[in-house]
Protein backbone atom coordinates (compact mmCIF):
# COMPACT_ATOMS: atom_id res chain seq x y z
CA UNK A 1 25.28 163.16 250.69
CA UNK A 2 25.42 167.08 251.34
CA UNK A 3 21.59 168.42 250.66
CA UNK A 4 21.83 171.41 248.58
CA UNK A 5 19.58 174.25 249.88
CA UNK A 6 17.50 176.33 247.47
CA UNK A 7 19.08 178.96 246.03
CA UNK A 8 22.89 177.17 246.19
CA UNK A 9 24.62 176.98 242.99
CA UNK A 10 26.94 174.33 242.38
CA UNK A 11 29.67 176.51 242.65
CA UNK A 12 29.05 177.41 246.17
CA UNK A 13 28.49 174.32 247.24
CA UNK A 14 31.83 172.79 245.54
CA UNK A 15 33.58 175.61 247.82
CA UNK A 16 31.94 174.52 250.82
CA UNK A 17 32.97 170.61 250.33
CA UNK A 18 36.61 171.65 249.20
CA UNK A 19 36.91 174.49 252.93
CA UNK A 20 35.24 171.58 254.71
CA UNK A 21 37.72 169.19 253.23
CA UNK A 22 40.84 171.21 253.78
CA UNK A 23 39.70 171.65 257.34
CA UNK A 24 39.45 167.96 258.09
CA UNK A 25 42.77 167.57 256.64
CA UNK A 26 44.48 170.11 258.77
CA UNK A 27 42.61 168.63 261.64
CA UNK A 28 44.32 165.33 260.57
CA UNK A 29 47.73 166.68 260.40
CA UNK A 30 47.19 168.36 263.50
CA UNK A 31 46.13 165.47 265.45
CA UNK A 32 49.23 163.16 264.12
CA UNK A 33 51.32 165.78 264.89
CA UNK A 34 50.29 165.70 268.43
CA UNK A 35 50.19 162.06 268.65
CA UNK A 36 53.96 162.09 267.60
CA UNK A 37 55.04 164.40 270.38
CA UNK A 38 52.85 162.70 272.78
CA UNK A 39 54.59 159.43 272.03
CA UNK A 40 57.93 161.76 272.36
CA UNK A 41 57.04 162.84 275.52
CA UNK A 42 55.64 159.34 276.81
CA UNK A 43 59.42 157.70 275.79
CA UNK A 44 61.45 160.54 277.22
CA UNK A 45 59.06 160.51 280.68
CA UNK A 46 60.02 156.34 281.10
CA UNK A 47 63.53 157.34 280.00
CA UNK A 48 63.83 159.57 283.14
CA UNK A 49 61.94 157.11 285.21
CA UNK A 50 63.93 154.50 284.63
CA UNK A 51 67.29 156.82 284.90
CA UNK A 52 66.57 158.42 288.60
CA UNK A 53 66.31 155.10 289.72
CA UNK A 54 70.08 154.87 289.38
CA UNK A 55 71.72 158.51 288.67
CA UNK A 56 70.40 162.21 289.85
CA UNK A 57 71.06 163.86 286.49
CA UNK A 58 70.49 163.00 282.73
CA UNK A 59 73.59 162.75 280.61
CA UNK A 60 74.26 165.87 278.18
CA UNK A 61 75.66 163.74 275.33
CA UNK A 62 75.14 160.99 273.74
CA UNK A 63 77.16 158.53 271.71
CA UNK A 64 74.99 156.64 268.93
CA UNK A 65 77.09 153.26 268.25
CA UNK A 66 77.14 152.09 264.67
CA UNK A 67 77.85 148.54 263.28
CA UNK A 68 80.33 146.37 264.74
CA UNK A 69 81.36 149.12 267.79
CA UNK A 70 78.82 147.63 270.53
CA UNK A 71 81.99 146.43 272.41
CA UNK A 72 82.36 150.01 273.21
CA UNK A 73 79.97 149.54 275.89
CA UNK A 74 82.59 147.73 277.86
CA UNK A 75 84.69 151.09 277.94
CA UNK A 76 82.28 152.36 280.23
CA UNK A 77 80.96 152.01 283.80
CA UNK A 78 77.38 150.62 282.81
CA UNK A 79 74.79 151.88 285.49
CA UNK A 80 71.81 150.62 283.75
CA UNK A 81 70.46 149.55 280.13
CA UNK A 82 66.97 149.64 279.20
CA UNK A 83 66.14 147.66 275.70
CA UNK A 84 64.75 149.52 273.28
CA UNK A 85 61.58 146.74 273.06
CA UNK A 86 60.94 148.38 276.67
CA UNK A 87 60.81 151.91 275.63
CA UNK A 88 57.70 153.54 274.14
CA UNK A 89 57.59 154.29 270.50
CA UNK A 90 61.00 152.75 270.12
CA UNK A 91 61.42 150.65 266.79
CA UNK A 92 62.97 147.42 266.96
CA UNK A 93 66.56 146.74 265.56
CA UNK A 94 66.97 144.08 262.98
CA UNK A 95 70.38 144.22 261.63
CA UNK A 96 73.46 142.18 262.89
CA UNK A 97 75.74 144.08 264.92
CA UNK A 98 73.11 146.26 266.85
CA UNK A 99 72.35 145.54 270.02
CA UNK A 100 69.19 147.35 270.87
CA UNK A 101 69.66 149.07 274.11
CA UNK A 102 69.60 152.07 275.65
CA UNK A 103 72.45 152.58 278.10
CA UNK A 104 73.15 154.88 280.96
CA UNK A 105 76.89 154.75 281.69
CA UNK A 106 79.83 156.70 282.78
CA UNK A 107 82.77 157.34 280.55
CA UNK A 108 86.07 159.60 281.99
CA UNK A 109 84.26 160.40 285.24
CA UNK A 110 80.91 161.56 282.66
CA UNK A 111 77.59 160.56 282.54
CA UNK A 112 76.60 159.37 279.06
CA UNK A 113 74.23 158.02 277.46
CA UNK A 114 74.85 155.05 274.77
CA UNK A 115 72.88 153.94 271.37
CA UNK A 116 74.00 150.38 271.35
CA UNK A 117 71.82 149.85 268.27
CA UNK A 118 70.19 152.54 265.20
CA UNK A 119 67.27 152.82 263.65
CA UNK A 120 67.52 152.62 259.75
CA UNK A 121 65.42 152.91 256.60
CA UNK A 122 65.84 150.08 255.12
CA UNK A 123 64.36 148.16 257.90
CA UNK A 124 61.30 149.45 256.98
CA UNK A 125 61.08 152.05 259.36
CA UNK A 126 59.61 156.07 257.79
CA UNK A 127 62.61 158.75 258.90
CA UNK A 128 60.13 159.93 261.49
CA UNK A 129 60.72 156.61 263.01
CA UNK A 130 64.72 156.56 262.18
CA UNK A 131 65.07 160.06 264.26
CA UNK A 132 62.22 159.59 267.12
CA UNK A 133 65.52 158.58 269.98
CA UNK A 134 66.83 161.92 268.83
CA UNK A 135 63.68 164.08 269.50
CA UNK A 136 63.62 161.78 272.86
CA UNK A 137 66.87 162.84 273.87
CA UNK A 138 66.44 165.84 272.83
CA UNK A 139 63.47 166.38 275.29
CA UNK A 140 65.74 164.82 277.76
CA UNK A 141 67.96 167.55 277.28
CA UNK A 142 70.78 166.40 276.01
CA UNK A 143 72.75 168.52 273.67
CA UNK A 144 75.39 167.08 271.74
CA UNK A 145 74.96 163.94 269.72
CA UNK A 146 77.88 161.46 268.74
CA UNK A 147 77.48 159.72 265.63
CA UNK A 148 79.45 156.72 264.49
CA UNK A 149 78.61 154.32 261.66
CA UNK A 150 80.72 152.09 259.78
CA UNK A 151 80.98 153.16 255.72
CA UNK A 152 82.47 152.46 252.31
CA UNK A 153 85.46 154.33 251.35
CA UNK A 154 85.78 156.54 248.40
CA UNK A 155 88.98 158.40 248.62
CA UNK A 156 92.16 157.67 247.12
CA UNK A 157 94.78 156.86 250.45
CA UNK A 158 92.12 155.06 252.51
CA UNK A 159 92.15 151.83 253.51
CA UNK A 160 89.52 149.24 255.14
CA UNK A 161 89.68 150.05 259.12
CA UNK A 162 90.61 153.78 258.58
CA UNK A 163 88.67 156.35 260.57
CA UNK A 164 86.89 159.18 258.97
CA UNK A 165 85.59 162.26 260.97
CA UNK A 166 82.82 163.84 259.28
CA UNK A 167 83.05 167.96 258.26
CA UNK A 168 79.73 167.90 256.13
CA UNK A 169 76.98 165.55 254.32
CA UNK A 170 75.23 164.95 251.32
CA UNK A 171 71.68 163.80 251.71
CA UNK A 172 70.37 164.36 247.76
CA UNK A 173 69.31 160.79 249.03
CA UNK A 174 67.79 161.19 251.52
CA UNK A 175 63.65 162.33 251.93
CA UNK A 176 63.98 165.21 254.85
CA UNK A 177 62.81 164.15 257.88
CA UNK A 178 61.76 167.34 258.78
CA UNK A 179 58.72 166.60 256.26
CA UNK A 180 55.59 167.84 257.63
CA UNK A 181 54.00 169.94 259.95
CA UNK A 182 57.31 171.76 262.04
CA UNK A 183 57.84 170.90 265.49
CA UNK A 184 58.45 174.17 266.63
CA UNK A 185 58.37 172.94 270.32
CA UNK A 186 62.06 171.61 268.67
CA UNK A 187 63.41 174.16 266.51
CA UNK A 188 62.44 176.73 263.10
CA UNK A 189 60.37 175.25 259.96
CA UNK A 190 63.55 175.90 257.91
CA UNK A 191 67.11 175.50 259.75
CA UNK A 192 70.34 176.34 258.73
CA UNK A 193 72.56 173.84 257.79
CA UNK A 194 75.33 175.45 257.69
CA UNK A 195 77.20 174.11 260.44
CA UNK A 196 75.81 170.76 261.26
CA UNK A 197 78.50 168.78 262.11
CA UNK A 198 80.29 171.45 264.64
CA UNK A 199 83.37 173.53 263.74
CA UNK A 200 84.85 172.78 267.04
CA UNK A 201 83.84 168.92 267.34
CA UNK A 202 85.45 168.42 263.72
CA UNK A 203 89.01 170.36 265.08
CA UNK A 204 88.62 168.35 268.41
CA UNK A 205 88.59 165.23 267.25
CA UNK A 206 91.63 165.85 264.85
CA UNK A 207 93.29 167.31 268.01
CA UNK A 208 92.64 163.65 269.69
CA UNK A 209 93.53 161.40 267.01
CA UNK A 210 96.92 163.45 266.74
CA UNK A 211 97.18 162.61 270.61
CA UNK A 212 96.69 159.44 270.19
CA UNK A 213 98.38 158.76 266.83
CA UNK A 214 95.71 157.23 265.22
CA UNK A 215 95.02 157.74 261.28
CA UNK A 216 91.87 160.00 260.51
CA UNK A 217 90.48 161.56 257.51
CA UNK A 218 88.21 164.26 257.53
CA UNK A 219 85.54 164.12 254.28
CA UNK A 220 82.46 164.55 253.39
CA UNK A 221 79.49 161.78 254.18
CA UNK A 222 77.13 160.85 251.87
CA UNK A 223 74.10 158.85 252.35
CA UNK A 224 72.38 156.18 250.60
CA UNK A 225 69.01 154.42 251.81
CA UNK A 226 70.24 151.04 251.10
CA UNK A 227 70.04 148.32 252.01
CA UNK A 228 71.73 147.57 248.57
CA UNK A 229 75.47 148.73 248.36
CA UNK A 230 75.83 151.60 245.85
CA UNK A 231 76.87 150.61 241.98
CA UNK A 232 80.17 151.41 240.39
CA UNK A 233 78.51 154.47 238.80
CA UNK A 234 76.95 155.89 241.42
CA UNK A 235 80.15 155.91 243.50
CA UNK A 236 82.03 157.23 240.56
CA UNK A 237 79.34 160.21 240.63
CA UNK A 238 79.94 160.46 244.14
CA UNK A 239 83.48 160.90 243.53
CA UNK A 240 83.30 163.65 241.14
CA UNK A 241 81.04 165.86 244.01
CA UNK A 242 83.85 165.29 246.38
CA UNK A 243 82.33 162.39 248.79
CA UNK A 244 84.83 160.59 250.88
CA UNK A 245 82.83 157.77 252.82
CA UNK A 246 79.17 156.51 251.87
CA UNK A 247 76.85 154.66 254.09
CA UNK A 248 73.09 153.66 254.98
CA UNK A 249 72.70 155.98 258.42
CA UNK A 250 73.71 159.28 260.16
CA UNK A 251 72.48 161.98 258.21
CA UNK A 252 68.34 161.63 258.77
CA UNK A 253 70.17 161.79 262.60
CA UNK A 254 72.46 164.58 262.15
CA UNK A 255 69.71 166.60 260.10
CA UNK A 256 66.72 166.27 262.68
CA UNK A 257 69.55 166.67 265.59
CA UNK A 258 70.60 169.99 264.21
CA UNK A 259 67.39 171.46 263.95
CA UNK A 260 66.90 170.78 267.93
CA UNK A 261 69.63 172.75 268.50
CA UNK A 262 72.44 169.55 268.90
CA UNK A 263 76.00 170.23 268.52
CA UNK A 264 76.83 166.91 266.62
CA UNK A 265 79.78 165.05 265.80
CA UNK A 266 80.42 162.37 263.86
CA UNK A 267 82.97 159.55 263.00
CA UNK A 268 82.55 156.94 260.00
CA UNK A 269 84.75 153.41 260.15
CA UNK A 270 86.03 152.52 256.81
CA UNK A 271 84.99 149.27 256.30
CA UNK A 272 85.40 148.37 252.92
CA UNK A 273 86.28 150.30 249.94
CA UNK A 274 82.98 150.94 247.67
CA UNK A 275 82.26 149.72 244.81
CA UNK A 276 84.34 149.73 241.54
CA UNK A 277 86.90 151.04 244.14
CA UNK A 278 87.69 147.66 245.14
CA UNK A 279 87.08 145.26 242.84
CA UNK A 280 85.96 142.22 245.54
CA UNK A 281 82.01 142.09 246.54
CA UNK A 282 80.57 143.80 249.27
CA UNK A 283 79.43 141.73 252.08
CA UNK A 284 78.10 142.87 255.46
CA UNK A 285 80.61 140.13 257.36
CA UNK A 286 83.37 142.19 255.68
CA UNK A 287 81.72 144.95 256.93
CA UNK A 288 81.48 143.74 260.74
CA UNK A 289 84.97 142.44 260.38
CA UNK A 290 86.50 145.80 259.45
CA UNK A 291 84.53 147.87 262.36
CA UNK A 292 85.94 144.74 264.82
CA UNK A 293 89.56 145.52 263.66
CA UNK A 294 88.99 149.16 264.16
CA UNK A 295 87.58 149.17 267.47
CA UNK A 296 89.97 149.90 269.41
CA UNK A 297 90.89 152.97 267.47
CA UNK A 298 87.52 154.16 267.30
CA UNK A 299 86.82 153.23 270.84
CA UNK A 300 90.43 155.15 271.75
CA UNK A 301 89.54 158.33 269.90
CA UNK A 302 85.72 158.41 271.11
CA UNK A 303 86.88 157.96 275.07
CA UNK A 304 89.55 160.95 274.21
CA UNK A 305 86.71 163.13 272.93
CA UNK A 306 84.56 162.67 275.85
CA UNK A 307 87.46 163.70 278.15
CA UNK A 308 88.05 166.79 276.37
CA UNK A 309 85.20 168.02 275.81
């Protein structure tokens, strides 16, 4: 109990509880705030420690493997992994098809790093927990983020096991996970997104799938926090704003990646058609089945990016 001192009306005194009170709070926020880039900084420090053990620089990119493309890994020259139950502040992977691992690789003569594994909502994780291996990487310094993920398909030519690079997102879904204090150690309290999926990534990876005559589309993403499969309805919505591929990931990634200054890129694997599209049930085996027959597409047109870019 505050004593009230003679002469201290009630008024005053509510002022001085409610300043008092607001300064607690900010000294709250504050101090989770730091906690959050302290646990940034502890991950990306064993990241690096682990790393020079093996390699004298940290990659500049890395690719973020979605459901059912962990056989990827075998495209590369693996120099070390590090699972992700090793690495501090890491969350722990739960669905089928992710490996949970960090790996340090080489792909076309480049060092790379590889996400064999996501984070996602619907695991129970908050999207500060989805997005903390992007801030990590981002303090590593790498700079351009490759996102795949494996998604229902909503326009009218495309076909289970078609490839869809990504030009822009919808994330009316989606709580920002730039909620909160900023992180202006990272980038501004309100970023431009405008170009977060870059220009030239989107006309490079049409330039590669040309190459390598492989079927792409290039759409719009939308994303849904699962892990339910959208309704009939809501893909019929989805539809009508112009969405070409739907799925539980990649834009909580792709939104905290662009405002640390990422050039991104991003690739969705059609695995089923959504809902009231196709008139069969959604399973997740149909799902892992799809990204297995698309592999070696996806694989093909990731390992052609990487060389060009």
């Amino acid at each position: 109990m505050i004593a009230r001192r003679k002469g201290v009306t009630s008024h005053v005194l509510a002022d001085h509880v409610r300043s008092t009170r607001i300064v607690v709070e900010r000294i709250n926020k504050t101090m989770i705030e730091n906690d959050y880039l302290d646990r940034i900084e502890l991950a990306a420090k064993y990241i690096s420690n682990v790393c020079s053990n093996f390699a004298s620089i940290i990659p500049s990119i890395c690719i973020v493997l979605g459901s059912g493309l962990a056989p990827f890994a075998s495209m590369c020259e693996v120099v070390t992994s590090i699972p992700y139950s090793d690495i501090p502040g890491f969350p722990q992977v739960t669905v089928p098809g992710h490996e949970g691992r960090l790996i340090l690789g080489k792909l076309s003569g480049k060092d790379v790093f590889l996400m064999s594994g996501r984070f996602h909502y619907y695991e129970g994780n908050d999207y500060k927990a989805c997005t903390f291996y992007v801030r990590v990487l981002a303090s590593l310094g790498v700079s351009s983020l490759f996102l795949t993920n494996a998604a229902g398909g909503l326009l009218k030519d495309m076909e289970p096991a078609d490839l869809m690079v990504i030009s822009d997102h919808l994330s009316f879904n989606c709580d920002s996970p730039l909620r909160g204090e900023n992180l202006s150690k990272f980038g501004p309290r309100f970023p431009d997104q405008t170009n977060v999926y870059d220009k030239d990534y989107v006309k490079l990876l049409h330039e590669c799938a040309q190459e390598l005559s492989i079927r792409v589309h290039n759409g719009v993403y939308s994303y849904s926090k699962g892990p339910q499969y959208e309704t009939p309805a809501e893909i019929y919505a989805l539809k009508q704003l112009g969405v070409g591929a739907v799925g539980m990931s990649t834009v909580p990634e792709a939104i905290v990646a662009s405002h640390c200054g990422m050039k991104v890129a991003a690739v969705s694997c059609i695995t089923n058609l959504a809902a009231g599209i196709s008139l069969n049930p959604i399973s997740h085996n149909e799902v892992l089945e799809n990204a297995s027959k698309a592999s070696s597409n996806s694989c093909a047109l990731v390992k052609k990016f990487i060389e060009r870019i």
